[in-house]
C-alpha atoms as a PDB file:
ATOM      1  CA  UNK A   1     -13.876 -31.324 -21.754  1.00  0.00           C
ATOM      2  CA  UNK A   2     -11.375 -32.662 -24.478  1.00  0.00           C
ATOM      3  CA  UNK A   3     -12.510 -30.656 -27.257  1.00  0.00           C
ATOM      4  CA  UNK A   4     -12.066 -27.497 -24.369  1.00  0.00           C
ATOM      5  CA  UNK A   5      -8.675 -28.983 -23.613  1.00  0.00           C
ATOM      6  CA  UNK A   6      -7.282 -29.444 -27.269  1.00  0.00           C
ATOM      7  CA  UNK A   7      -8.603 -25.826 -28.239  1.00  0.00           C
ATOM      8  CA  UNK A   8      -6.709 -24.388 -25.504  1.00  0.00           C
ATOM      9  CA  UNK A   9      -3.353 -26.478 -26.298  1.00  0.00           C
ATOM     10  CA  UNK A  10      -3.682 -25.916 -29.827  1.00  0.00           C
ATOM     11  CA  UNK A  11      -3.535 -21.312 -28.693  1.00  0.00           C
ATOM     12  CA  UNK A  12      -7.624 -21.548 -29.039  1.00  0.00           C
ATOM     13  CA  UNK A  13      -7.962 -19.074 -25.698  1.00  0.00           C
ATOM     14  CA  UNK A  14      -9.501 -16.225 -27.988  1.00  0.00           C
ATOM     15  CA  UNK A  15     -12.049 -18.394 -28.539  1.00  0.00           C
ATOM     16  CA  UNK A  16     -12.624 -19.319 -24.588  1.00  0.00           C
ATOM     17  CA  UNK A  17     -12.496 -15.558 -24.491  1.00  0.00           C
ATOM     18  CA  UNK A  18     -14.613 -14.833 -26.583  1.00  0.00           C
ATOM     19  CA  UNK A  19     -17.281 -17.231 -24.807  1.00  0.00           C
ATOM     20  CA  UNK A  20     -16.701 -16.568 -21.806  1.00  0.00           C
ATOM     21  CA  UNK A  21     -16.157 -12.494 -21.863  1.00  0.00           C
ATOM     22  CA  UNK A  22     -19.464 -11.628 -20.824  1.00  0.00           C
ATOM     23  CA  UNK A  23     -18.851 -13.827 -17.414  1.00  0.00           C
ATOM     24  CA  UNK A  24     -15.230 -12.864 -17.057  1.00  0.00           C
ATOM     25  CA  UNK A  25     -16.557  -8.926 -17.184  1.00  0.00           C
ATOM     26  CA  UNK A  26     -19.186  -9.293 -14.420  1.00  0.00           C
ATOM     27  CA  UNK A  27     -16.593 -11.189 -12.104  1.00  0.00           C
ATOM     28  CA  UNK A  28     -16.622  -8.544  -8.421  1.00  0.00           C
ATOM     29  CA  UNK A  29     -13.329  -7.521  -7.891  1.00  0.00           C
ATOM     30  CA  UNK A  30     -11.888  -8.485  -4.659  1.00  0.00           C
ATOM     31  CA  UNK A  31     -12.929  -5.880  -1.761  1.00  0.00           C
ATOM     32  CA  UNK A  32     -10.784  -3.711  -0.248  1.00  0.00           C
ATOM     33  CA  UNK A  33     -10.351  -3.990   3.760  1.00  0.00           C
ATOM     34  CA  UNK A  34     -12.657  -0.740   4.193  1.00  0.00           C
ATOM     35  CA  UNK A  35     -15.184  -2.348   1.959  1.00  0.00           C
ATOM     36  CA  UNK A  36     -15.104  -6.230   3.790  1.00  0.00           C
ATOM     37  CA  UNK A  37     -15.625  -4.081   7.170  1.00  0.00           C
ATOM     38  CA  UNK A  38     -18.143  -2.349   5.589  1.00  0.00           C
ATOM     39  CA  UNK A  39     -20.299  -4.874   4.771  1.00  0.00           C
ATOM     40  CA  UNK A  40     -20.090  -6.270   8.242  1.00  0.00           C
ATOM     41  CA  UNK A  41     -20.670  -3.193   9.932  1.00  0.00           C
ATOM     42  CA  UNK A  42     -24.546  -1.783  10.885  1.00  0.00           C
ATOM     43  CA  UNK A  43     -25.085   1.940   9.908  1.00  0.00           C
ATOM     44  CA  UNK A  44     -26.104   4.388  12.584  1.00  0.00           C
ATOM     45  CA  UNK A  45     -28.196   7.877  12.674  1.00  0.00           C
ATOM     46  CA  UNK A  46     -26.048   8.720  15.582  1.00  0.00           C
ATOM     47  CA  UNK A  47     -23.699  11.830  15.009  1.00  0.00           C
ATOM     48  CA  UNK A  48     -20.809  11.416  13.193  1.00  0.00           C
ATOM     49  CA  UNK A  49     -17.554  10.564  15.054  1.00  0.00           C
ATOM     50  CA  UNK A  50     -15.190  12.928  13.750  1.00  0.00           C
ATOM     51  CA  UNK A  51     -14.623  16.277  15.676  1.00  0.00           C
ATOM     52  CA  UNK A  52     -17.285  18.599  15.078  1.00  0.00           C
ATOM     53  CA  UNK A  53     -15.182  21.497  15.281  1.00  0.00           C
ATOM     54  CA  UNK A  54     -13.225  20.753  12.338  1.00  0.00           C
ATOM     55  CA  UNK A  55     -13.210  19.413   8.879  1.00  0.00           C
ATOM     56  CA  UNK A  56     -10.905  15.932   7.926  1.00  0.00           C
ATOM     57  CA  UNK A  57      -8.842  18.067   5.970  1.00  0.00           C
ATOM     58  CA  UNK A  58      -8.407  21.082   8.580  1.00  0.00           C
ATOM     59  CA  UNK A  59      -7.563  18.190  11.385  1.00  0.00           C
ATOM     60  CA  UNK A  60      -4.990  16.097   9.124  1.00  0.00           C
ATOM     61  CA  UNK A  61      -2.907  18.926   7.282  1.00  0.00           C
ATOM     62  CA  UNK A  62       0.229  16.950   8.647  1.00  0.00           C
ATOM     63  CA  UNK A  63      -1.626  13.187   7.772  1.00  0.00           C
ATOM     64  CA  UNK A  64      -3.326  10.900   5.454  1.00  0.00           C
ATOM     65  CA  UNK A  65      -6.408  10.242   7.886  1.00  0.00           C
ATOM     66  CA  UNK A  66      -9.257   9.623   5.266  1.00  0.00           C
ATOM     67  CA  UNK A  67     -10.193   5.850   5.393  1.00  0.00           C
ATOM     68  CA  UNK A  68     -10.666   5.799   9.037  1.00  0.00           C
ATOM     69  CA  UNK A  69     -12.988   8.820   8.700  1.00  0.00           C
ATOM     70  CA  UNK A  70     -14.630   7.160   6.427  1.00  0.00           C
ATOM     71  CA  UNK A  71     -14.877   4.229   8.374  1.00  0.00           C
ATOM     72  CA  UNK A  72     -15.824   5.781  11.374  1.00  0.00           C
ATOM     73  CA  UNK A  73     -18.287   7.783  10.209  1.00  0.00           C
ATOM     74  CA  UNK A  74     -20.604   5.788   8.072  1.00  0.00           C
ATOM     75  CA  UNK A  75     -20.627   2.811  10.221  1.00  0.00           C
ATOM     76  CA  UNK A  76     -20.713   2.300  14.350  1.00  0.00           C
ATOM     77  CA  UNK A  77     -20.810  -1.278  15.478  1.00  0.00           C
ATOM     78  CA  UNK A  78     -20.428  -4.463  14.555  1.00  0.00           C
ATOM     79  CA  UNK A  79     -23.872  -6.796  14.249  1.00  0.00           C
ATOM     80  CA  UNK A  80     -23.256  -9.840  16.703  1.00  0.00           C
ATOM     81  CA  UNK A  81     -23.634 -11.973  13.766  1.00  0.00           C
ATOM     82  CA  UNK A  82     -20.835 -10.897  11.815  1.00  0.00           C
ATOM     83  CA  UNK A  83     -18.943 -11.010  14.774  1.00  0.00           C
ATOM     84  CA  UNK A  84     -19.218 -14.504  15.458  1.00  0.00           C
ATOM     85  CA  UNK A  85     -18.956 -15.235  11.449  1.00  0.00           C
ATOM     86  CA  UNK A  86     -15.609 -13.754  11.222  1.00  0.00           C
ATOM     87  CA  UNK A  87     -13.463 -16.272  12.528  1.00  0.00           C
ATOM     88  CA  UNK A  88     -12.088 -18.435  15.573  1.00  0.00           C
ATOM     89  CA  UNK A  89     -10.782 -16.648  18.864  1.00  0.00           C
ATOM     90  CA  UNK A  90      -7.443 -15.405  18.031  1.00  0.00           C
ATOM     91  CA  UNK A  91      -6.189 -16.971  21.536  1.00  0.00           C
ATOM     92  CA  UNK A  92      -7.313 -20.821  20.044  1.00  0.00           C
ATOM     93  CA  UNK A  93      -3.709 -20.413  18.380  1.00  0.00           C
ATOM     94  CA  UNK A  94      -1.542 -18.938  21.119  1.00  0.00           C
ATOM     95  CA  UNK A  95       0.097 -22.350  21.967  1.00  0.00           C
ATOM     96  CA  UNK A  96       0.791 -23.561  18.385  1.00  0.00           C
ATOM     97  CA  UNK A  97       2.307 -20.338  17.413  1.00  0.00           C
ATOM     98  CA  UNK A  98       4.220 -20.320  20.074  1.00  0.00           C
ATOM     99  CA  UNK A  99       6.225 -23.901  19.976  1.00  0.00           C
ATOM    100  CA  UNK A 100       8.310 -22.123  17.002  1.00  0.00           C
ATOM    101  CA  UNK A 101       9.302 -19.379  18.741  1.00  0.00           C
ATOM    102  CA  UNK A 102      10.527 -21.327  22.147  1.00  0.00           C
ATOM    103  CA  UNK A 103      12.480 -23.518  19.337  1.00  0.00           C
ATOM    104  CA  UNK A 104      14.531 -20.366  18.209  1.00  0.00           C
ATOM    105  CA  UNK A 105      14.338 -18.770  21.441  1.00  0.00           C
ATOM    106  CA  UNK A 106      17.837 -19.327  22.003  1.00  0.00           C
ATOM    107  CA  UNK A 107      20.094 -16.679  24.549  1.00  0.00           C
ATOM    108  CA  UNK A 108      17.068 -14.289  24.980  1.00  0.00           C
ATOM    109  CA  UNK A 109      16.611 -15.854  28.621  1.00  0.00           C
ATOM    110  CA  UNK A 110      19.551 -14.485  29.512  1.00  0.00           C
ATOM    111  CA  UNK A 111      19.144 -10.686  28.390  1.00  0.00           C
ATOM    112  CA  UNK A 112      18.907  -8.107  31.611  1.00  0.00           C
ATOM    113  CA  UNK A 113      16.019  -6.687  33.176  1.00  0.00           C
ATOM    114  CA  UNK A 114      17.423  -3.276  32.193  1.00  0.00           C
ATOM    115  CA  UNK A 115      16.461  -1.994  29.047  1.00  0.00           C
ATOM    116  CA  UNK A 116      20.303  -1.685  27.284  1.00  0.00           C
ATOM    117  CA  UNK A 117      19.652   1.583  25.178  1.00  0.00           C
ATOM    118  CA  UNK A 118      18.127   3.222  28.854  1.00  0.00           C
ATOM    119  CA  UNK A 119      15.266   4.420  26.146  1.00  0.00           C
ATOM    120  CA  UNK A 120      11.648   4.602  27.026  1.00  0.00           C
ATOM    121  CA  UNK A 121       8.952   4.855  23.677  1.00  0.00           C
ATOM    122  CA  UNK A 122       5.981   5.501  24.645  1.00  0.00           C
ATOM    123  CA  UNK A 123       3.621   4.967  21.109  1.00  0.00           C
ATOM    124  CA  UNK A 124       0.250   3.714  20.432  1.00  0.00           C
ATOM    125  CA  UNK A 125      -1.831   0.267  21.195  1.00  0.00           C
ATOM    126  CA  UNK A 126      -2.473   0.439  16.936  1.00  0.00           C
ATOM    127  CA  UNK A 127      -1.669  -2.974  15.627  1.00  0.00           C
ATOM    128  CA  UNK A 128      -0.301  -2.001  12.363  1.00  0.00           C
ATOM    129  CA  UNK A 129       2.765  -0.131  14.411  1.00  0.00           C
ATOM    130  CA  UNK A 130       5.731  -3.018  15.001  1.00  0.00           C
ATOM    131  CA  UNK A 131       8.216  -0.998  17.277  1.00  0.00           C
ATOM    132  CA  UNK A 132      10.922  -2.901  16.640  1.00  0.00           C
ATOM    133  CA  UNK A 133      11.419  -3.196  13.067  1.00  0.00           C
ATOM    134  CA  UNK A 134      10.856   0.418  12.523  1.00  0.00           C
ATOM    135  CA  UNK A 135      13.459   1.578  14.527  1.00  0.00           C
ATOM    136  CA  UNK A 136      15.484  -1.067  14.424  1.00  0.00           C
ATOM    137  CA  UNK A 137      15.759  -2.189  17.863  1.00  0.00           C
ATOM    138  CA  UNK A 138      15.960  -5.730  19.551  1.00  0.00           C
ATOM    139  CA  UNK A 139      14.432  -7.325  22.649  1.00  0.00           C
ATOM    140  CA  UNK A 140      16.288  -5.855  25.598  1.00  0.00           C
ATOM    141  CA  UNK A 141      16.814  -2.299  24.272  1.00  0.00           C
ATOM    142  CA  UNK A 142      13.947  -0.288  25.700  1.00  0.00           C
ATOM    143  CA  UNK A 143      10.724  -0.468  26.918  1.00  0.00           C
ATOM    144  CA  UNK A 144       7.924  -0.029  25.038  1.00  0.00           C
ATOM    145  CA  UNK A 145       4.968   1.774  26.501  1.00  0.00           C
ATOM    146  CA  UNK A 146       1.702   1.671  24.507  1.00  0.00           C
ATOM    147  CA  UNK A 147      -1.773   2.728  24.754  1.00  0.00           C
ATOM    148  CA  UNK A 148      -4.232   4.546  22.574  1.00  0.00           C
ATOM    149  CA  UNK A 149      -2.834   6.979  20.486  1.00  0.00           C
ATOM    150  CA  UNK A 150       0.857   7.014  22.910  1.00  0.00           C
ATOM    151  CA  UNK A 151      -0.710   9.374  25.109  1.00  0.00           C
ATOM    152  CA  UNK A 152       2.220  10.197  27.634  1.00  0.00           C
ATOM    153  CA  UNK A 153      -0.069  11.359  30.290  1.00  0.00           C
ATOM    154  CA  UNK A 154      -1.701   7.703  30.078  1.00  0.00           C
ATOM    155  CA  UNK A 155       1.837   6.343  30.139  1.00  0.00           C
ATOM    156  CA  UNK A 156       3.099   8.316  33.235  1.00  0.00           C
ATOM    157  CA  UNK A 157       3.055   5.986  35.729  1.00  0.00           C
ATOM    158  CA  UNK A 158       5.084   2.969  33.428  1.00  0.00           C
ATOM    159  CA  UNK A 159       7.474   5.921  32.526  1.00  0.00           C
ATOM    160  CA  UNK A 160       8.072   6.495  36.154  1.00  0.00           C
ATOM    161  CA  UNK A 161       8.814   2.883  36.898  1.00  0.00           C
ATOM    162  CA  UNK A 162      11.158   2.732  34.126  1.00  0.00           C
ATOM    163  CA  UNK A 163      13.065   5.654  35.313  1.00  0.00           C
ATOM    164  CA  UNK A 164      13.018   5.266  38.931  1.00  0.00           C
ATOM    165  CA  UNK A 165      13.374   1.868  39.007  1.00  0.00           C
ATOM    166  CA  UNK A 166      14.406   0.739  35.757  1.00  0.00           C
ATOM    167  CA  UNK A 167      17.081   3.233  34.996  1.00  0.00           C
ATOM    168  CA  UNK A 168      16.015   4.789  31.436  1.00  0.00           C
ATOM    169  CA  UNK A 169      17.110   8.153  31.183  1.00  0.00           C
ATOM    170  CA  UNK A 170      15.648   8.775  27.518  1.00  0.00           C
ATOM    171  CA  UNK A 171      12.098   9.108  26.157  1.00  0.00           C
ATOM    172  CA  UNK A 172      10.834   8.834  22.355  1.00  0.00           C
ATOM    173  CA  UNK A 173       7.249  10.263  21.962  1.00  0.00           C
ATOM    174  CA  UNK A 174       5.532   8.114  18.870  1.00  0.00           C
ATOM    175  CA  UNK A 175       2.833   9.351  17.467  1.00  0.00           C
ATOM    176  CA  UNK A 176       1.248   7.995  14.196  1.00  0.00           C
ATOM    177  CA  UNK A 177      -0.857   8.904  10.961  1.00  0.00           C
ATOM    178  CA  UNK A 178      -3.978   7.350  10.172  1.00  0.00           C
ATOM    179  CA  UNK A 179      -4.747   7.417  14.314  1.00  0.00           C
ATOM    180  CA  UNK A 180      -8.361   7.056  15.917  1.00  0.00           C
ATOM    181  CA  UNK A 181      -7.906   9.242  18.124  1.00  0.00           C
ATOM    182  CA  UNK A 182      -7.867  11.710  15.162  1.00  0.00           C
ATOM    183  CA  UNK A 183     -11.623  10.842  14.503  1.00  0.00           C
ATOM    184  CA  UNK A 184     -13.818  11.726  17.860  1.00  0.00           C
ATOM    185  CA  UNK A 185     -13.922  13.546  21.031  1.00  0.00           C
ATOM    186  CA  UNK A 186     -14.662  12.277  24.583  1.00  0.00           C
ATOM    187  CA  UNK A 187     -18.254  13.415  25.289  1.00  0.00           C
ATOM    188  CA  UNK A 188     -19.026  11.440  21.850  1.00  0.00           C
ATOM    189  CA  UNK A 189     -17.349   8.433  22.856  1.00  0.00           C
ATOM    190  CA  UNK A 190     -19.139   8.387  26.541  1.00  0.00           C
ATOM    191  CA  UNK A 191     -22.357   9.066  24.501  1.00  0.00           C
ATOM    192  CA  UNK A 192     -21.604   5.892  22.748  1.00  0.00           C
ATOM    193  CA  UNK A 193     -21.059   3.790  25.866  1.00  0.00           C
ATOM    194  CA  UNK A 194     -24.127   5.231  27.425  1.00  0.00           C
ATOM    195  CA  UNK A 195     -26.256   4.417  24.560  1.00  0.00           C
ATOM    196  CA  UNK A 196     -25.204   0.656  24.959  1.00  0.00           C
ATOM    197  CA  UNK A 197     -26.192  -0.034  28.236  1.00  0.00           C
ATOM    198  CA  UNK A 198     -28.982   1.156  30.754  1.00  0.00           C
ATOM    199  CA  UNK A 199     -26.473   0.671  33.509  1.00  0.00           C
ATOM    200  CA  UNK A 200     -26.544   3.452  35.242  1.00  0.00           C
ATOM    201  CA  UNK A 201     -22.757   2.437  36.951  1.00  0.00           C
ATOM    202  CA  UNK A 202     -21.247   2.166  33.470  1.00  0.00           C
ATOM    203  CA  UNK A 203     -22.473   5.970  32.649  1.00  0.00           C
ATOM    204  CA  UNK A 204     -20.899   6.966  35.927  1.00  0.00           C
ATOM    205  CA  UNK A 205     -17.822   5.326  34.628  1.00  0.00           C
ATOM    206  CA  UNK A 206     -17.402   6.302  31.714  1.00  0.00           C
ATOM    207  CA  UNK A 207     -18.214  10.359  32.772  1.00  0.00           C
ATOM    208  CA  UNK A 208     -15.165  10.025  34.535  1.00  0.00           C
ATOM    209  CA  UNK A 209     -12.790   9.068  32.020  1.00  0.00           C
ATOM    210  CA  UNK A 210     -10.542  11.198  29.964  1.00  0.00           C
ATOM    211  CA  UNK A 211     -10.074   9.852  26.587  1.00  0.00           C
ATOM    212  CA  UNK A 212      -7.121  11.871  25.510  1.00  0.00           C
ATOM    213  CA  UNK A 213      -7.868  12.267  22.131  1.00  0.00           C
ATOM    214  CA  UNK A 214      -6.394  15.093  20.189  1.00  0.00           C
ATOM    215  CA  UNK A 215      -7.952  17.025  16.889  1.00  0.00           C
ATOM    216  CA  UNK A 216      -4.226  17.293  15.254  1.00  0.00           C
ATOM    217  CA  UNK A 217      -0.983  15.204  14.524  1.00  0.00           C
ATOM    218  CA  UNK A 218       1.818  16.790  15.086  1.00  0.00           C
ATOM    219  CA  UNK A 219       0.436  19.098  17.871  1.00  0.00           C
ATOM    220  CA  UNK A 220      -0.076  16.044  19.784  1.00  0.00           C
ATOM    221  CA  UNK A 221       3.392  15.139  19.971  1.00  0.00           C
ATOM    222  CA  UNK A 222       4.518  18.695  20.983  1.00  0.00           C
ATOM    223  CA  UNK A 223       1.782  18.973  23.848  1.00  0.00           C
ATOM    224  CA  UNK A 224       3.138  15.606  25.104  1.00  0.00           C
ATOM    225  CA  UNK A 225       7.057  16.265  24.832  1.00  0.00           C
ATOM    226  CA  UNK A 226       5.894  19.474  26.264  1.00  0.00           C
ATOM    227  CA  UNK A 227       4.382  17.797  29.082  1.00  0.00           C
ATOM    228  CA  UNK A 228       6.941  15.483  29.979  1.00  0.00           C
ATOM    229  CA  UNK A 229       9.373  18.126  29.940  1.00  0.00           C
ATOM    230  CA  UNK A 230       7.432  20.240  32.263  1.00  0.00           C
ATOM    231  CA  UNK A 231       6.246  17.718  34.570  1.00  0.00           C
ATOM    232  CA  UNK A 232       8.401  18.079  38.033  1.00  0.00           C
ATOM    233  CA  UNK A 233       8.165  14.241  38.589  1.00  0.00           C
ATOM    234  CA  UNK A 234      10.276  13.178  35.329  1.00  0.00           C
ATOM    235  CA  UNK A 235      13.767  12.972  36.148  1.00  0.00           C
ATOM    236  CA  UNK A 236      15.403  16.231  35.066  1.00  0.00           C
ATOM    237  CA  UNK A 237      17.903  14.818  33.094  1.00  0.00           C
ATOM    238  CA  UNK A 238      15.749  13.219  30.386  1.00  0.00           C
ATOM    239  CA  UNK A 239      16.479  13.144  27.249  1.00  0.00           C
ATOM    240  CA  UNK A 240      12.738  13.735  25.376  1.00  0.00           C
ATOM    241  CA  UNK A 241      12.057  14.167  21.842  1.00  0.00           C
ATOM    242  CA  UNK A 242       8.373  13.493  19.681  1.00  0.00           C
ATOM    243  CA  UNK A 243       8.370  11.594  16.249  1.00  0.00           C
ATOM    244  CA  UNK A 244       5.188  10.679  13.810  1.00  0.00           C
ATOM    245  CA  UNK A 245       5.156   7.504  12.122  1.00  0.00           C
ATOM    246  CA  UNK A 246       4.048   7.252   8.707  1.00  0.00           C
ATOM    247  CA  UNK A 247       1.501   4.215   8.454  1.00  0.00           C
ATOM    248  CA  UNK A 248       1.732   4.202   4.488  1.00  0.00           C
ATOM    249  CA  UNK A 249       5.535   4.422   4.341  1.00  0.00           C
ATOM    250  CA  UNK A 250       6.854   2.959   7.436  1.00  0.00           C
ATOM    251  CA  UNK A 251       9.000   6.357   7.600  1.00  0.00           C
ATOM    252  CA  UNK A 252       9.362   8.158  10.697  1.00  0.00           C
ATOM    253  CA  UNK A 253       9.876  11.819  10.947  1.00  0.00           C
ATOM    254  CA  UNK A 254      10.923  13.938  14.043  1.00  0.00           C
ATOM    255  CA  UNK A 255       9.031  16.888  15.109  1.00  0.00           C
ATOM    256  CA  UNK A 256      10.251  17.565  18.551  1.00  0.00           C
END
């Protein structure tokens, strides 16, 4: 260990290097996300996920929507095992996290039930999206209405609450790249739950849900403003418009 020490003080590192290369070259380099999921993820012979009527390209000329395709398609499930190796329950942490934030809580107790801006977003349940910092907006401004891929039919009946009781009289329609509901189509996603479970209840179920997923981006967001607009039970003097939010940027670009 001295002699290592005194070569590498005295600028001997080329000939560390030189000992060492062969080791230093086979060193893995560190995995990407995709890849770490991959590895915990069991491969299937099912059909692939993405919407049969269309290629990746043909349903994401307005998006970057490979990885998840990727993702999606080559793998289905996680193995129970690498579920339980992954880590602790997320909600073991809830309390400690939260001390901080009661600490620096400060006047937020007092803001009004109202939303201030009268706005209503209605966006997706994806936990990369952070509503706030994107637009710029602070506790108190709006409500923020969120489910898979900020369906607005999904969200009608919290968007009705917010205007009739609530008093927003403006609705933002977010919409993102990179979204999973991009990547399948309902009667493949109720084959999936069916295929889980000889339950007979839980195929019942699951025939009667509407998944909402749409083949294209921006289309999505005009069929929604669309829908709001033309749906008798949204207060006629709403202000609507549709946005997509750029996952890779963090930009945000209005389409309706």
């Amino acid at each position: 260990m001295d002699i290592l020490s005194r070569r590498l003080y005295n600028g001997g590192f080329n000939h560390l290097r030189r000992r060492t290369g062969s080791l230093i070259l086979r060193v893995p380099r560190p995995l990407t996300q995709l890849q770490t999921l991959t590895r915990l993820i069991t491969t299937s012979q099912q059909t692939p996920l993405v919407n049969a009527n269309k290629t990746i390209e043909e349903a994401h000329s307005h998006s970057q929507c490979t990885g998840i395709h990727t993702y999606l398609n080559t793998h289905r499930t996680l193995s129970s095992s690498a579920l339980t190796a992954t880590s602790m329950p997320a909600h073991e942490d809830f309390l400690a996290k939260n001390a901080p934030y009661v600490e620096s809580f400060g006047e937020k107790g007092a803001l009004p039930l109202l939303p201030a801006k009268k706005l209503a977003i209605v966006t997706c349940m994806d936990a990369r999206l952070n509503v706030y910092a994107e637009l710029g907006i602070n506790e108190g401004d709006a409500h923020i209405i969120r489910n898979a891929g900020g369906s607005a039919k999904d969200a009608l009946r919290s968007i009705i609450i917010s205007q009739r009781l609530l008093g927003t009289r403006e609705i933002a329609v977010f919409h993102h790249t990179d979204c999973g509901m991009l990547t399948f189509t309902t009667p493949q996603l109720r084959d999936i739950v069916k295929s889980s479970t000889d339950d007979l209840s839980v195929a019942q179920a699951v025939d009667n849900i509407d998944f909402l997923e749409f083949p294209e981006l921006h289309q999505s967001v005009k069929d929604d403003v669309k829908y709001l607009k033309e749906n008798p039970i949204i207060l006629p003097e709403t202000e609507i418009t549709g946005w997509v939010y750029d996952v890779g940027t963090g930009k945000i670009t209005q389409v309706v």
